[in-house]
C-alpha atoms as a PDB file:
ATOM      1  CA  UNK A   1     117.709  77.620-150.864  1.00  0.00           C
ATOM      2  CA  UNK A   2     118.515  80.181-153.380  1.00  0.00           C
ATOM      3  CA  UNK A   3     121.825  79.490-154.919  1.00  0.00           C
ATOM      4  CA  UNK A   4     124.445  82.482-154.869  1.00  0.00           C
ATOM      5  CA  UNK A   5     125.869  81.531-158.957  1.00  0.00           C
ATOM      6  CA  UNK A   6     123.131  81.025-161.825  1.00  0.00           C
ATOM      7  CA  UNK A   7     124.707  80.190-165.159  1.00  0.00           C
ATOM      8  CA  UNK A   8     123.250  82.324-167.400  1.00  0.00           C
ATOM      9  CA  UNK A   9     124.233  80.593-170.290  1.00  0.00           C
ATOM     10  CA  UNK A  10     127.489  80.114-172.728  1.00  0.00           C
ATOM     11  CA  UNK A  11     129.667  82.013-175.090  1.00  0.00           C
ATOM     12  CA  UNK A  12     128.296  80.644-178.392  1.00  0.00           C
ATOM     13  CA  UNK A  13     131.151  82.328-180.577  1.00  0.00           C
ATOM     14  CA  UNK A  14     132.010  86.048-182.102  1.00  0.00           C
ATOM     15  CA  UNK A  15     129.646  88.480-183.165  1.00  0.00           C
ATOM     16  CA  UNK A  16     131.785  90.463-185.721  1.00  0.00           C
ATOM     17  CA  UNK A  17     134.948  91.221-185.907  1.00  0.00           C
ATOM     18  CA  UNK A  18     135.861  93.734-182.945  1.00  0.00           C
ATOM     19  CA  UNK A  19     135.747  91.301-180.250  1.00  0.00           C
ATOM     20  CA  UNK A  20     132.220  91.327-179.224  1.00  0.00           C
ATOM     21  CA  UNK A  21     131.097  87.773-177.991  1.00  0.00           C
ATOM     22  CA  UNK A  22     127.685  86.155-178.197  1.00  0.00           C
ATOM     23  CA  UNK A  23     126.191  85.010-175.290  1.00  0.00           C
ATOM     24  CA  UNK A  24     123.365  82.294-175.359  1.00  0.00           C
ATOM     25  CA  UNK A  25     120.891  82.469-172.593  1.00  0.00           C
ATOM     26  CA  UNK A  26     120.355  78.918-170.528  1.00  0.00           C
ATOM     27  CA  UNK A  27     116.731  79.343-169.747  1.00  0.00           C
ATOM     28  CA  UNK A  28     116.899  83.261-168.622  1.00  0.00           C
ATOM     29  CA  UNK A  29     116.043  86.096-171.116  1.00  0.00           C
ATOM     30  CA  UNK A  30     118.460  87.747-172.780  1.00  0.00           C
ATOM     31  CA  UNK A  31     116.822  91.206-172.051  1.00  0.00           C
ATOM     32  CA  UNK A  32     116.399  90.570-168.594  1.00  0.00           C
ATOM     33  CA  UNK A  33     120.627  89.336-168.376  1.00  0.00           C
ATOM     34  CA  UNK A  34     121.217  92.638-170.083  1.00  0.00           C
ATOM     35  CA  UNK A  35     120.571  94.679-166.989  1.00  0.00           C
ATOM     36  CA  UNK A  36     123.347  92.434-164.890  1.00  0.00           C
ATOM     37  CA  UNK A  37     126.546  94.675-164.747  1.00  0.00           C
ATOM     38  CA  UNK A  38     129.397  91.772-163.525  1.00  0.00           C
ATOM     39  CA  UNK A  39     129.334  88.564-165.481  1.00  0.00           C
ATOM     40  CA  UNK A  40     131.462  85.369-164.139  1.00  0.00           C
ATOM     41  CA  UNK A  41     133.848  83.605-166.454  1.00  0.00           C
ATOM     42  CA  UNK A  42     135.571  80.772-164.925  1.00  0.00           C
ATOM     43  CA  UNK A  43     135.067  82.532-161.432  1.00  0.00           C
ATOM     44  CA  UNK A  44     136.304  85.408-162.590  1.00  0.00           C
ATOM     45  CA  UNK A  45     134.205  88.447-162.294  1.00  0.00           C
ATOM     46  CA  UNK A  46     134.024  90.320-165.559  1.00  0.00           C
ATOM     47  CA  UNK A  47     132.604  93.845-166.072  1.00  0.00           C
ATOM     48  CA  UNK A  48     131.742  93.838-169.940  1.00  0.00           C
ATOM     49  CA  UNK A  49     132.175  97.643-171.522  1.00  0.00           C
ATOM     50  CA  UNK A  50     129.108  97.634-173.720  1.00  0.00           C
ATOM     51  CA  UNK A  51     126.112  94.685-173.647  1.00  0.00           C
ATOM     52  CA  UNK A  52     123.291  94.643-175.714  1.00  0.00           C
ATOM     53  CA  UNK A  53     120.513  91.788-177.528  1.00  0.00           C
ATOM     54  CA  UNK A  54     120.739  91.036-180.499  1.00  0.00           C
ATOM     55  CA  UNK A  55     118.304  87.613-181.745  1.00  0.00           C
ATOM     56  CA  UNK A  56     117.790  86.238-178.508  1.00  0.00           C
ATOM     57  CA  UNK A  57     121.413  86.582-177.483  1.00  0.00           C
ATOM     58  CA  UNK A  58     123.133  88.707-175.136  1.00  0.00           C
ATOM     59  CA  UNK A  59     125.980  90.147-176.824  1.00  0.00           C
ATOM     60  CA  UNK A  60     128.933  91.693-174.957  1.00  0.00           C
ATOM     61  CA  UNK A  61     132.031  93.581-175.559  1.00  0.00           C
ATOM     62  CA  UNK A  62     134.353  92.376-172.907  1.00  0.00           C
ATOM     63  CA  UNK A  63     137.872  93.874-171.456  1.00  0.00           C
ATOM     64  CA  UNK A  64     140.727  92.540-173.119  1.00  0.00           C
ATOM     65  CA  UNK A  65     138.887  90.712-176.479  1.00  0.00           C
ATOM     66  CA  UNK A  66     139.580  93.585-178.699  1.00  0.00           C
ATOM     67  CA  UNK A  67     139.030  90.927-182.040  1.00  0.00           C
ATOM     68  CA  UNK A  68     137.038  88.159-183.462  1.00  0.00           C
ATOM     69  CA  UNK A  69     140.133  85.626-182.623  1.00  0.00           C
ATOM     70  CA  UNK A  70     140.100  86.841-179.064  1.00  0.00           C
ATOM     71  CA  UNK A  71     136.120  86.663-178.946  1.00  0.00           C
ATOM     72  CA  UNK A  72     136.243  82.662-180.215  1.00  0.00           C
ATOM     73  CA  UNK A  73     138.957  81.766-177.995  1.00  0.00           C
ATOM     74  CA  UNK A  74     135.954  82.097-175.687  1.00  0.00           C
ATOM     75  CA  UNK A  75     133.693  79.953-177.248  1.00  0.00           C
ATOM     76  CA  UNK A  76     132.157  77.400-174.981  1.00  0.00           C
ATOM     77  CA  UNK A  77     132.745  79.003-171.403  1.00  0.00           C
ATOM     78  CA  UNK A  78     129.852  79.005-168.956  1.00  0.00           C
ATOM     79  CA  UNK A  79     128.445  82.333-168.263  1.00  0.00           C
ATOM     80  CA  UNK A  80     127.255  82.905-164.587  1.00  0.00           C
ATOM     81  CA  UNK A  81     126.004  85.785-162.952  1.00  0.00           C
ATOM     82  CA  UNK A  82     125.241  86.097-158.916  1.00  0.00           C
ATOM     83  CA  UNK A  83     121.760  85.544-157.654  1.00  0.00           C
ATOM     84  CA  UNK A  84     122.075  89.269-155.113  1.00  0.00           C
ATOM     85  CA  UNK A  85     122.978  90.893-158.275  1.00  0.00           C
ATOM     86  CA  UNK A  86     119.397  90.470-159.917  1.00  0.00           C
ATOM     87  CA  UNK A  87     115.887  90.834-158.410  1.00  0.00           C
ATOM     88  CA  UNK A  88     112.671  88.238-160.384  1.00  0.00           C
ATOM     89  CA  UNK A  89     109.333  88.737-159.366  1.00  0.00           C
ATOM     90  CA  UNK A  90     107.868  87.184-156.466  1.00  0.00           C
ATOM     91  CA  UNK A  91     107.112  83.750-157.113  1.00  0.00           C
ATOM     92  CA  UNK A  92     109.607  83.442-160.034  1.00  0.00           C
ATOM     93  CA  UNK A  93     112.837  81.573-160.266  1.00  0.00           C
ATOM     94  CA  UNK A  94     115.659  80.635-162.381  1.00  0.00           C
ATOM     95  CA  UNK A  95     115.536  76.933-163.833  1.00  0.00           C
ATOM     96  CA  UNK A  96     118.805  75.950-162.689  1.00  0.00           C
ATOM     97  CA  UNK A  97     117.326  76.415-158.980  1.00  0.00           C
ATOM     98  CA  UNK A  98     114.482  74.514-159.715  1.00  0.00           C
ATOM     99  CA  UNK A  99     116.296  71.471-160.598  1.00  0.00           C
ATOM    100  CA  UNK A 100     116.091  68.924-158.048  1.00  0.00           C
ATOM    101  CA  UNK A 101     113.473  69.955-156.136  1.00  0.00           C
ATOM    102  CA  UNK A 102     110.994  67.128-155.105  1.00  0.00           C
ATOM    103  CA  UNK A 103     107.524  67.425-156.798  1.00  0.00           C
ATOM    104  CA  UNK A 104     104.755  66.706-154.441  1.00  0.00           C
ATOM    105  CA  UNK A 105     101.257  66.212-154.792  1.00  0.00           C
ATOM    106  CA  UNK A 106      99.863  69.341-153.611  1.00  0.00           C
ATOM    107  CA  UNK A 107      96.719  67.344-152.296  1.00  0.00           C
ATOM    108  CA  UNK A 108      98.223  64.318-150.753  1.00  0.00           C
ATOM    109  CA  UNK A 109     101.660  65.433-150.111  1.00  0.00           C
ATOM    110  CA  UNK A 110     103.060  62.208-151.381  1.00  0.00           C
ATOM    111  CA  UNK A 111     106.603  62.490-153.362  1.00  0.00           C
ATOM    112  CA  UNK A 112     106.143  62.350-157.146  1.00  0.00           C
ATOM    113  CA  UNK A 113     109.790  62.436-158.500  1.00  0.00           C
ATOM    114  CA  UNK A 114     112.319  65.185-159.084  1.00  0.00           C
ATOM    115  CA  UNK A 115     112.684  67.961-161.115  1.00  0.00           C
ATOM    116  CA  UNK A 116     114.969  66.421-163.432  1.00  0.00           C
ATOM    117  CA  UNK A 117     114.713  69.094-166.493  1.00  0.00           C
ATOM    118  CA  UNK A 118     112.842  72.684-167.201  1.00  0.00           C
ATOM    119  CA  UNK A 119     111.797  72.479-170.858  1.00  0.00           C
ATOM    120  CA  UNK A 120     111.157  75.602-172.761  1.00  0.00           C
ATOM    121  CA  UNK A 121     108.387  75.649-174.794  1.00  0.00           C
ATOM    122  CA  UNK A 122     106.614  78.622-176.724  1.00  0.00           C
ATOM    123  CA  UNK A 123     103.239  79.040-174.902  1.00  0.00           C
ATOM    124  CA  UNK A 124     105.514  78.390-171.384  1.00  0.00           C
ATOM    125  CA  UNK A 125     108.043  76.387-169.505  1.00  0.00           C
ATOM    126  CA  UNK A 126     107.559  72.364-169.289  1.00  0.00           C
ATOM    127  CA  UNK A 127     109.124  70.646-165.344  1.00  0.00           C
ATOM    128  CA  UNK A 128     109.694  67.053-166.179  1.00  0.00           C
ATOM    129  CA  UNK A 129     109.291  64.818-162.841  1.00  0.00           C
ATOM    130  CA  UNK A 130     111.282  61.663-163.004  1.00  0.00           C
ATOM    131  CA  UNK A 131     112.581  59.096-160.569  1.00  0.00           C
ATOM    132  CA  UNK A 132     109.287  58.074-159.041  1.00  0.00           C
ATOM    133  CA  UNK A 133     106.518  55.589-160.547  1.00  0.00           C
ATOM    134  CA  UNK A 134     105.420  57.693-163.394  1.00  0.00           C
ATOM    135  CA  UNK A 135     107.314  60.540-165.213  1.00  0.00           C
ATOM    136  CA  UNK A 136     105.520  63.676-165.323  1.00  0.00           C
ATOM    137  CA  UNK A 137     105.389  66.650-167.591  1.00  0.00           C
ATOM    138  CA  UNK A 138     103.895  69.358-165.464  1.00  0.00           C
ATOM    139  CA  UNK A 139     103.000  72.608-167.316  1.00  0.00           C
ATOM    140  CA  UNK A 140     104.665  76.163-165.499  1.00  0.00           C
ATOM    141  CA  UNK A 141     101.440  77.348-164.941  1.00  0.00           C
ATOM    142  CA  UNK A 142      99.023  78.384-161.685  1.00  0.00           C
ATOM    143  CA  UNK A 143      96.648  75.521-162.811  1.00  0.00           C
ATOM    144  CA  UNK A 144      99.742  72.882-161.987  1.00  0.00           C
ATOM    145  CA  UNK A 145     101.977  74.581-159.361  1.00  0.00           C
ATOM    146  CA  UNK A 146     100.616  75.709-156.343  1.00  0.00           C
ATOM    147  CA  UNK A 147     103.796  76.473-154.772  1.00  0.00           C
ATOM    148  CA  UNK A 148     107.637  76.538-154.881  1.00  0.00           C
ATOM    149  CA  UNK A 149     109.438  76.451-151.828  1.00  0.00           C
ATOM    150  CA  UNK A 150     113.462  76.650-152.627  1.00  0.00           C
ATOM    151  CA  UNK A 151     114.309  77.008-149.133  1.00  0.00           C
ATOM    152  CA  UNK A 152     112.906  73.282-148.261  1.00  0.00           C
ATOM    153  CA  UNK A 153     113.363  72.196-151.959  1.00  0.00           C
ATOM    154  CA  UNK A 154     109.708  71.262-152.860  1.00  0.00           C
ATOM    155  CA  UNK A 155     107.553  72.101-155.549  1.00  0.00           C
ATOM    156  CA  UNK A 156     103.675  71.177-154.757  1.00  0.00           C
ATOM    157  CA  UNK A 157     101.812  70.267-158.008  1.00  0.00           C
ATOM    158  CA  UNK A 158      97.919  69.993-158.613  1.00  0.00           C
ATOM    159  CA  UNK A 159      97.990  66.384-160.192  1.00  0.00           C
ATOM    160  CA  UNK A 160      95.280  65.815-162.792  1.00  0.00           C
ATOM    161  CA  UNK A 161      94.433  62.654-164.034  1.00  0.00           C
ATOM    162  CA  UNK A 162      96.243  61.253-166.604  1.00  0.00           C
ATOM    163  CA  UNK A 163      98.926  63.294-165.803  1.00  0.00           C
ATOM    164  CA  UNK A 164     101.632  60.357-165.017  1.00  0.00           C
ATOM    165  CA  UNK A 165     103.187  58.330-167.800  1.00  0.00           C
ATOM    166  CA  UNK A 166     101.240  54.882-166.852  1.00  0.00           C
ATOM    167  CA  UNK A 167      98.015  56.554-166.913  1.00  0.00           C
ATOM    168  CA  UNK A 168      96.243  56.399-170.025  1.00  0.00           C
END
């Protein structure tokens, strides 16, 4: 099931000195958190007055931090945005709501472990499987995952051999 809050990330300090804060993205692009309009702070909604990237950050000039000791008193606080209020592709999803999920063996159907942990690499994202008899690091690709299902929180994956941690 899709879940209605993402966090997007956390306020990693000031950018400058009037007030703008620097948001670090928790496994979502910054570009693609750019085009969100209402931010959540502490369950607050928040409506910044300018946003922009800048290095892989999402930098935002919010109501009422006018200067760089206003922007750091921020530092720390978990970003969310709502799930309605931006639209992925078909067939992609944030890692937050991938966490959990049981992995399956797309073949057998027999339980491999949980999603414990999305792992960004540079060629692609990493889903480490855990809590089963092997731990698995199954590549985000169409090769490994033939399907996602959020809505009854299973992920099937093409297992190759050697794939599990006892296998050599």
């Amino acid at each position: 099931m899709e879940q209605e809050f993402i966090t997007a990330g956390r306020i990693a300090g000031a950018h400058g000195v009037k007030g703008e804060v620097a948001l670090l993205p928790l496994g979502i692009d910054a570009a693609y958190l750019a085009a969100f309009t209402t931010y959540y702070i502490a369950g607050a909604p928040v409506v910044p007055t300018a946003r922009r990237t800048h290095k892989g950050c999402l930098l935002l000039k919010l109501p009422g931090v006018d200067d760089r000791d206003a922007a750091l008193a921020l530092k720390g606080q978990r970003v969310a945005v709502r799930r309605a209020d931006g639209s992925l592709p078909k067939g992609v999803f944030f890692d937050q709501e991938l966490i959990g999920l049981t992995a399956r063996d797309a073949a057998t159907g027999a339980a491999l472990g949980k999603v414990e942990e999305v792992l960004p690499y540079p060629a692609h994202k990493v889903y480490a499987v855990r809590g089963g008899k092997d731990e698995y690091l199954i590549p985000a690709v169409p090769a490994f995952v033939k399907e996602i299902n959020l809505t009854e929180k299973y992920m099937d994956i093409h297992v190759w051999e050697g794939m599990g941690s006892h296998e050599d």
